[in-house]
N, C-alpha and C. Protein backbone atom coordinates (compact mmCIF):
# COMPACT_ATOMS: atom_id res chain seq x y z
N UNK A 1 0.81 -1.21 0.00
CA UNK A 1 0.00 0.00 0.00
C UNK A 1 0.85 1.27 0.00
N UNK A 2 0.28 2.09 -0.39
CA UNK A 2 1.34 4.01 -0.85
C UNK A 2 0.46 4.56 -0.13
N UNK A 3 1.17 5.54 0.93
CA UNK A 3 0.78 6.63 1.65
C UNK A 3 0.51 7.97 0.80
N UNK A 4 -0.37 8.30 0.79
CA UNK A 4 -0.63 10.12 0.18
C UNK A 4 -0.08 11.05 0.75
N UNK A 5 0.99 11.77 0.63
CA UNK A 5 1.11 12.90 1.25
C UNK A 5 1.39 14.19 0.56
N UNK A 6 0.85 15.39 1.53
CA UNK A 6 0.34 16.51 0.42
C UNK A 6 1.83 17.65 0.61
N UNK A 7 1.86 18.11 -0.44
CA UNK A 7 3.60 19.06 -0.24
C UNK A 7 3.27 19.91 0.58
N UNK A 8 4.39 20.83 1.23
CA UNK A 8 4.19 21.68 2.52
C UNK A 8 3.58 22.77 2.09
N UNK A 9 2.58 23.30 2.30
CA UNK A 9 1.92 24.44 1.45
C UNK A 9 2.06 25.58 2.97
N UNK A 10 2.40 26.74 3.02
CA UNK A 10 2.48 27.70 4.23
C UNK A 10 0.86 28.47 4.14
N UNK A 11 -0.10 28.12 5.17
CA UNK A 11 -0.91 28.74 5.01
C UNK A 11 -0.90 29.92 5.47
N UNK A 12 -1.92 31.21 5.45
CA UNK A 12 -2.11 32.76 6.00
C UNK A 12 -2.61 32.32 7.66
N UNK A 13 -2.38 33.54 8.25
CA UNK A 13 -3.31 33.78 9.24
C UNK A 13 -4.03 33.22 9.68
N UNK A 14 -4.55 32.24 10.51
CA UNK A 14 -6.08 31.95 10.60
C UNK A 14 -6.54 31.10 9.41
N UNK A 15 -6.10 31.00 8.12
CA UNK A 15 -6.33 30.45 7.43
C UNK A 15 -6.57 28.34 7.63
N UNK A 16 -7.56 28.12 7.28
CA UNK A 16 -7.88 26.78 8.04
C UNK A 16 -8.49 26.07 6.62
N UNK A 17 -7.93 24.43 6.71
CA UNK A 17 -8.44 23.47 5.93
C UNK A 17 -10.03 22.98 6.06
N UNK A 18 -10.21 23.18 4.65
CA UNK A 18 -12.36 22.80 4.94
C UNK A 18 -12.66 22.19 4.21
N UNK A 19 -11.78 21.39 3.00
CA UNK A 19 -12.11 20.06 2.54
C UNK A 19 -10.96 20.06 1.44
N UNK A 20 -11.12 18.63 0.78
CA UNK A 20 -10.51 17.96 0.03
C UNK A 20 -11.20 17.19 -0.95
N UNK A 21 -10.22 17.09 -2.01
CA UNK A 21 -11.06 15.76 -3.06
C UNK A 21 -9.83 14.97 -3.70
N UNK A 22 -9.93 14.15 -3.63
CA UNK A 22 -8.69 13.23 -4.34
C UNK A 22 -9.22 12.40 -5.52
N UNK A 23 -8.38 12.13 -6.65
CA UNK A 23 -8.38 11.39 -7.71
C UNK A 23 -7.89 10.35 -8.25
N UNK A 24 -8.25 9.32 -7.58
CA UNK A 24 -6.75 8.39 -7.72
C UNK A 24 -7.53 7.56 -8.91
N UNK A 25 -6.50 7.34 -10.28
CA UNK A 25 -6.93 6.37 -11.14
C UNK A 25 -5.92 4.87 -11.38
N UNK A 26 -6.10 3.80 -11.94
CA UNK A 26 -5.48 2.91 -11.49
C UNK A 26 -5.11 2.31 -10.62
N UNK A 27 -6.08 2.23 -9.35
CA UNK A 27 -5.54 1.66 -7.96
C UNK A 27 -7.07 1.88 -7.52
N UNK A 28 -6.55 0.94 -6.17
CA UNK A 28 -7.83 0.83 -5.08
C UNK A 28 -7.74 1.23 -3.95
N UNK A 29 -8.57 2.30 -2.98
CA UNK A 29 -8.64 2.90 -1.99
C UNK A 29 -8.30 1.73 -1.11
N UNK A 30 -7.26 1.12 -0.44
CA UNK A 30 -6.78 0.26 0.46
C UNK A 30 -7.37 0.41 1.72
N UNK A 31 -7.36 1.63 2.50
CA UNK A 31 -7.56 1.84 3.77
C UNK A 31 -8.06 3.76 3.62
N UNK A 32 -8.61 4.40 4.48
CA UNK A 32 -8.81 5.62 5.10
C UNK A 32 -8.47 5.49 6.72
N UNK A 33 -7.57 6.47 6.97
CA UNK A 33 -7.50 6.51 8.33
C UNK A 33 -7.06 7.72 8.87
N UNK A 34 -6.77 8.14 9.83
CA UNK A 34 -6.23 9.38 10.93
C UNK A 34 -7.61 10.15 9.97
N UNK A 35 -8.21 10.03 9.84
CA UNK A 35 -9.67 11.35 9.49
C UNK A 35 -9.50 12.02 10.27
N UNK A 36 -9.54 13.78 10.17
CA UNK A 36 -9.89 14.39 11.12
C UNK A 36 -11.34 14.36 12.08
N UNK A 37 -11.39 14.60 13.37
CA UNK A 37 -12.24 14.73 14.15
C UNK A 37 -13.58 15.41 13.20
N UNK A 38 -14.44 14.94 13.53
CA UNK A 38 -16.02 16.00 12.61
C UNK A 38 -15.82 16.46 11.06
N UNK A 39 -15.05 15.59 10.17
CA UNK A 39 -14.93 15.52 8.87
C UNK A 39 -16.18 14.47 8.63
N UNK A 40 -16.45 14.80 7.40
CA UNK A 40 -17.40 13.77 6.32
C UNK A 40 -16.40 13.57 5.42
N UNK A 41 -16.45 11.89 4.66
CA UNK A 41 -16.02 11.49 3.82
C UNK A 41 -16.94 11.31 2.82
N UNK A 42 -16.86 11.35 1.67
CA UNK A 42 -17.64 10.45 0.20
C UNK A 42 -16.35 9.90 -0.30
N UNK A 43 -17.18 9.06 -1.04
CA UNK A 43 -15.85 7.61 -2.17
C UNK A 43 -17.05 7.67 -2.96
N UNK A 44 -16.47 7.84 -4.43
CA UNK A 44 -17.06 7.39 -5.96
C UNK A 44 -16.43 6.22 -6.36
N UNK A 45 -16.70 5.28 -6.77
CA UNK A 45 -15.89 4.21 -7.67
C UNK A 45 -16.72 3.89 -8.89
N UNK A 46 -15.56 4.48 -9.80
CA UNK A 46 -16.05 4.37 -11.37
C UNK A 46 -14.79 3.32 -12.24
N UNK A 47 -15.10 2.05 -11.62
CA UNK A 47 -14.17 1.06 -12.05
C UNK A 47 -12.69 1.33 -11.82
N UNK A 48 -11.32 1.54 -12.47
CA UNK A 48 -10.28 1.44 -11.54
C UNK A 48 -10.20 3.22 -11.18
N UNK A 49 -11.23 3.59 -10.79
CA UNK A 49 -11.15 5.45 -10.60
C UNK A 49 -11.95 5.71 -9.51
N UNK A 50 -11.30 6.24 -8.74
CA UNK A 50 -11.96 6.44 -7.08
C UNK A 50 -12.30 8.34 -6.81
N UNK A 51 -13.13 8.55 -6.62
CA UNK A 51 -12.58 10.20 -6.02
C UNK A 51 -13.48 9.83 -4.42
N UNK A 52 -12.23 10.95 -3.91
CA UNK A 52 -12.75 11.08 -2.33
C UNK A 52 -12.63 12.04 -2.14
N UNK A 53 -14.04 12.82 -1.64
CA UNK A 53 -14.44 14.02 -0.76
C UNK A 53 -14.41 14.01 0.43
N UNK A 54 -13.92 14.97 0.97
CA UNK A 54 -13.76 15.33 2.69
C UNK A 54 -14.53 16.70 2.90
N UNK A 55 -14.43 17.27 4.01
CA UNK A 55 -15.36 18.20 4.38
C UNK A 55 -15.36 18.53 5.80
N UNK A 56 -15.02 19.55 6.45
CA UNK A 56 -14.99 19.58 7.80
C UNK A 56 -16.43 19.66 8.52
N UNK A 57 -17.03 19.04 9.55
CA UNK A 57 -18.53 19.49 9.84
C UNK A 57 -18.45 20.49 10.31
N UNK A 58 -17.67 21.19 11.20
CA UNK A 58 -17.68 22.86 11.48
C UNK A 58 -16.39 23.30 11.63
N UNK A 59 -16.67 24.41 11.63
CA UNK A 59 -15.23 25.78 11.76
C UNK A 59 -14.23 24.69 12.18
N UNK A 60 -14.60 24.33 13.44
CA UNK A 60 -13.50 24.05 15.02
C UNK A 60 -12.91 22.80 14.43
N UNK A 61 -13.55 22.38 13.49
CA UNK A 61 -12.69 20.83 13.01
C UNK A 61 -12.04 20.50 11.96
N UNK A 62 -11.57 22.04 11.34
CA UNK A 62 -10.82 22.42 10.47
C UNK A 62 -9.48 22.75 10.85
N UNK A 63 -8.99 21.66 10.40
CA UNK A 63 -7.17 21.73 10.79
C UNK A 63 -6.22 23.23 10.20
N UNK A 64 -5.39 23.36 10.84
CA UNK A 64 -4.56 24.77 10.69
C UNK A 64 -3.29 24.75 9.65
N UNK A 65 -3.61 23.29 8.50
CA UNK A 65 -2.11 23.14 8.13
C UNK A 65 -2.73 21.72 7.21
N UNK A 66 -2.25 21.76 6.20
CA UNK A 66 -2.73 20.97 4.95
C UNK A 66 -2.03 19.48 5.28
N UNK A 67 -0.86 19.74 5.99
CA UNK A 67 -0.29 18.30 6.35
C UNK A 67 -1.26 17.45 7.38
N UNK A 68 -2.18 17.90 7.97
CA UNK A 68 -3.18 17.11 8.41
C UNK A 68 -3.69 16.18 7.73
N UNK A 69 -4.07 16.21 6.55
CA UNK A 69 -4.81 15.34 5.72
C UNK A 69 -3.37 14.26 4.93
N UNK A 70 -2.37 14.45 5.49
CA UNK A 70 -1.18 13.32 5.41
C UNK A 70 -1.64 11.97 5.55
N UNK A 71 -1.35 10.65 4.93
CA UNK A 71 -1.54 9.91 5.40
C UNK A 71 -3.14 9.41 5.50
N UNK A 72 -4.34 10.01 5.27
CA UNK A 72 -5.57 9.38 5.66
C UNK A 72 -6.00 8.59 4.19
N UNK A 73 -5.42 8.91 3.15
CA UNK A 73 -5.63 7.78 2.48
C UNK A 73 -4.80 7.46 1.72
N UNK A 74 -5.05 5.70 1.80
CA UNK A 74 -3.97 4.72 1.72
C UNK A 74 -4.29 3.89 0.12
N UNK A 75 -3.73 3.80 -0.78
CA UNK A 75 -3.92 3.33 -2.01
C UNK A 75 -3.23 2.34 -2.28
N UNK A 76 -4.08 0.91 -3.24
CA UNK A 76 -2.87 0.10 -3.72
C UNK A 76 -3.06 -0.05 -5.20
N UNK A 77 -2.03 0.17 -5.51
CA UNK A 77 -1.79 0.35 -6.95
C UNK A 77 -2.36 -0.80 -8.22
N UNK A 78 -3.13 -0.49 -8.89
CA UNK A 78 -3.66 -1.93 -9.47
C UNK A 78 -2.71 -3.08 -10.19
N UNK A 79 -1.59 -2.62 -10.66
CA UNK A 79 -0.64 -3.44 -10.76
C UNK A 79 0.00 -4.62 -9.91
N UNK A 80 -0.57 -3.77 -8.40
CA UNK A 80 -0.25 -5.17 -7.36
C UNK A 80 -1.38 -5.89 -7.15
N UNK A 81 -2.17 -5.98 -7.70
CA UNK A 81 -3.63 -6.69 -7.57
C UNK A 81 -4.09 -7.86 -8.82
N UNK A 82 -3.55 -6.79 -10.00
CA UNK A 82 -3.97 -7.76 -11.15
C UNK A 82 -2.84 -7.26 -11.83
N UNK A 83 -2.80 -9.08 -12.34
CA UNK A 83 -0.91 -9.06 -13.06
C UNK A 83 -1.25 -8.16 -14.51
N UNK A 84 -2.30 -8.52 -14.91
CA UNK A 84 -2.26 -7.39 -16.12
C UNK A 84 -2.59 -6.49 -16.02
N UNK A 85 -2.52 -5.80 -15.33
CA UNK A 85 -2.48 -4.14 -15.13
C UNK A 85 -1.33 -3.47 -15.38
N UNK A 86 -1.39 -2.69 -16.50
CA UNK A 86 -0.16 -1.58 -16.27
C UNK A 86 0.43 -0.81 -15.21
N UNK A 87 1.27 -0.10 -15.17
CA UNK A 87 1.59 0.94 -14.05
C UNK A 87 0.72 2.13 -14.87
N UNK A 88 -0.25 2.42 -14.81
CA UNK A 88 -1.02 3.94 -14.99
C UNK A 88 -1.51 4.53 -13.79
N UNK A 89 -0.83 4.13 -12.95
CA UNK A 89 -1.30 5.16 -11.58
C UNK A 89 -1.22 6.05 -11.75
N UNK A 90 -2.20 7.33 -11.61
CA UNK A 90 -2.31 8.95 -11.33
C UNK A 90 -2.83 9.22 -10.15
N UNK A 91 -2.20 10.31 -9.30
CA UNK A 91 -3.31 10.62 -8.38
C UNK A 91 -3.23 11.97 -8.21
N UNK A 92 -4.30 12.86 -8.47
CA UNK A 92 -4.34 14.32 -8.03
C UNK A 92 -5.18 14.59 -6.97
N UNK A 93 -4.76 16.11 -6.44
CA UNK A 93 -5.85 16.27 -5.44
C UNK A 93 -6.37 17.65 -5.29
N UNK A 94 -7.18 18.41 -4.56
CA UNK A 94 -7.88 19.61 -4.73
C UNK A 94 -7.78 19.74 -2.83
N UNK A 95 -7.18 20.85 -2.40
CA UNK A 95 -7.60 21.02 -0.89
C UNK A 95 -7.98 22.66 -1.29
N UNK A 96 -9.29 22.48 0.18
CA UNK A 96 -9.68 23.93 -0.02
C UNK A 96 -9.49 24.53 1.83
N UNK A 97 -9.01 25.89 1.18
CA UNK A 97 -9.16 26.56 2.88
C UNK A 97 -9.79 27.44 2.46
N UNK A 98 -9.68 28.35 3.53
CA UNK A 98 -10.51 29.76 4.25
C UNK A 98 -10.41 30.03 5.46
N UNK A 99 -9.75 31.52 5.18
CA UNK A 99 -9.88 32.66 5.90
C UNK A 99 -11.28 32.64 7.41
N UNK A 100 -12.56 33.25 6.31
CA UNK A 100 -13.75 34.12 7.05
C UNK A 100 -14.61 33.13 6.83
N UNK A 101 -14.93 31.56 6.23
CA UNK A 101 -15.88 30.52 6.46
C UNK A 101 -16.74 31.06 5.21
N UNK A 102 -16.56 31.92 4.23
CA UNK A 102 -17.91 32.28 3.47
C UNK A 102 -16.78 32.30 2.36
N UNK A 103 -16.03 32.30 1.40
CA UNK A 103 -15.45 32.36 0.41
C UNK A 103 -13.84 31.15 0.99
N UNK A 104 -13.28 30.52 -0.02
CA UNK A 104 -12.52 29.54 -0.19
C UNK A 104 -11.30 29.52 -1.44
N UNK A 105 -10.17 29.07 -0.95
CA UNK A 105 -9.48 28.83 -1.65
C UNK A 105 -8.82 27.70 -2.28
N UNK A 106 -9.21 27.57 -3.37
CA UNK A 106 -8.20 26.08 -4.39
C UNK A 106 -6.92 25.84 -3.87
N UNK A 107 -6.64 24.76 -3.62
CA UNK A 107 -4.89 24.39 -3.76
C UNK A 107 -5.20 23.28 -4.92
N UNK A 108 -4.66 23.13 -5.65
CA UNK A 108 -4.41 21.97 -6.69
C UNK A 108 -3.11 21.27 -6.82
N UNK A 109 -3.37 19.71 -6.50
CA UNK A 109 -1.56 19.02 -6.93
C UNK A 109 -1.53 18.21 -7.80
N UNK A 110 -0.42 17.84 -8.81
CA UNK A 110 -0.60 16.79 -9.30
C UNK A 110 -0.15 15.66 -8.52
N UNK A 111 0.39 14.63 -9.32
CA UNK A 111 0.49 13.62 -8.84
C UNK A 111 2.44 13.63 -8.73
N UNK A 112 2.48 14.60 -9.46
CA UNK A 112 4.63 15.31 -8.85
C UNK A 112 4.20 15.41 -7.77
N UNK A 113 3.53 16.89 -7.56
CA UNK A 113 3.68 17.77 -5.98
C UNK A 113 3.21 16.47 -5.30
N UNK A 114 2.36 15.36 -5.33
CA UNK A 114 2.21 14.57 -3.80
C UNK A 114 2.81 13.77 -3.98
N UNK A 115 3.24 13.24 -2.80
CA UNK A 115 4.08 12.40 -2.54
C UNK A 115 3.41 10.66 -1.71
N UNK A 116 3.68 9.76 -2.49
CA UNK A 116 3.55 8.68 -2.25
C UNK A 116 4.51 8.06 -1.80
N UNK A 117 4.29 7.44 -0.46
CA UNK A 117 5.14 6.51 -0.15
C UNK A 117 4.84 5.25 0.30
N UNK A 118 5.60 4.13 0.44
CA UNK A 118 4.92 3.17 0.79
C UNK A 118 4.81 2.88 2.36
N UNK A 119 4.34 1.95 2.79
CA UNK A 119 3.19 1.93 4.15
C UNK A 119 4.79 1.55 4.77
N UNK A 120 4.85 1.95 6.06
CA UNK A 120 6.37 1.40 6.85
C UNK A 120 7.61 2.20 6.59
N UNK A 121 7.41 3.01 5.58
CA UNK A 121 8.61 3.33 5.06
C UNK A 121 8.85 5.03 5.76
């Protein structure tokens, strides 16, 4: 299994994480874990293509730092599952913050900026 992790992004002020969406194609959502406290999750599965939505349920359970969402989801690559699978793993992701709770900001990564690693390592 490959750990997700998101590059060090320096947030503003007060500025706080209020959701996420990930894209992983070629692989299978292995595990979700460390969720933040009062987050909602969604999972789509559109054959080897997963997206996952996050969402804080209020203000107070919005983390102060994008490296929070490190680690909560765990992917295995379809190549280790089925021998004929290529390596076409992609995975992008979308995190959003805010300031004042009423307007939001995009972060966008590809699958360079995050970093995968494997489980133990």
């Amino acid at each position: 299994p490959l750990l997700v992790e998101f590059p060090k992004v320096q947030l503003a002020e007060n500025e706080r994480v209020v959701a996420f969406e990930m894209t992983v194609t070629c692989a299978e959502i292995a595990a979700l874990r460390n969720i933040p406290t009062d987050w909602n999750i969604e999972i789509a599965s559109y054959s080897w293509q997963y997206v996952i939505k996050g969402s804080c349920g209020h203000g107070s359970s919005a983390p102060t730092t994008i490296s929070a969402l490190d680690d909560v989801v765990v992917i295995r690559d379809a190549k280790d599952t089925d021998a004929k699978a290529g390596s076409c793993l992609s995975v992008k992701a979308m995190v959003a913050t805010t300031i004042d709770f009423e307007h939001s900001k995009e972060h966008h990564f590809t699958m360079k900026e995050l970093k995968l690693k494997r489980e133990g390592t």
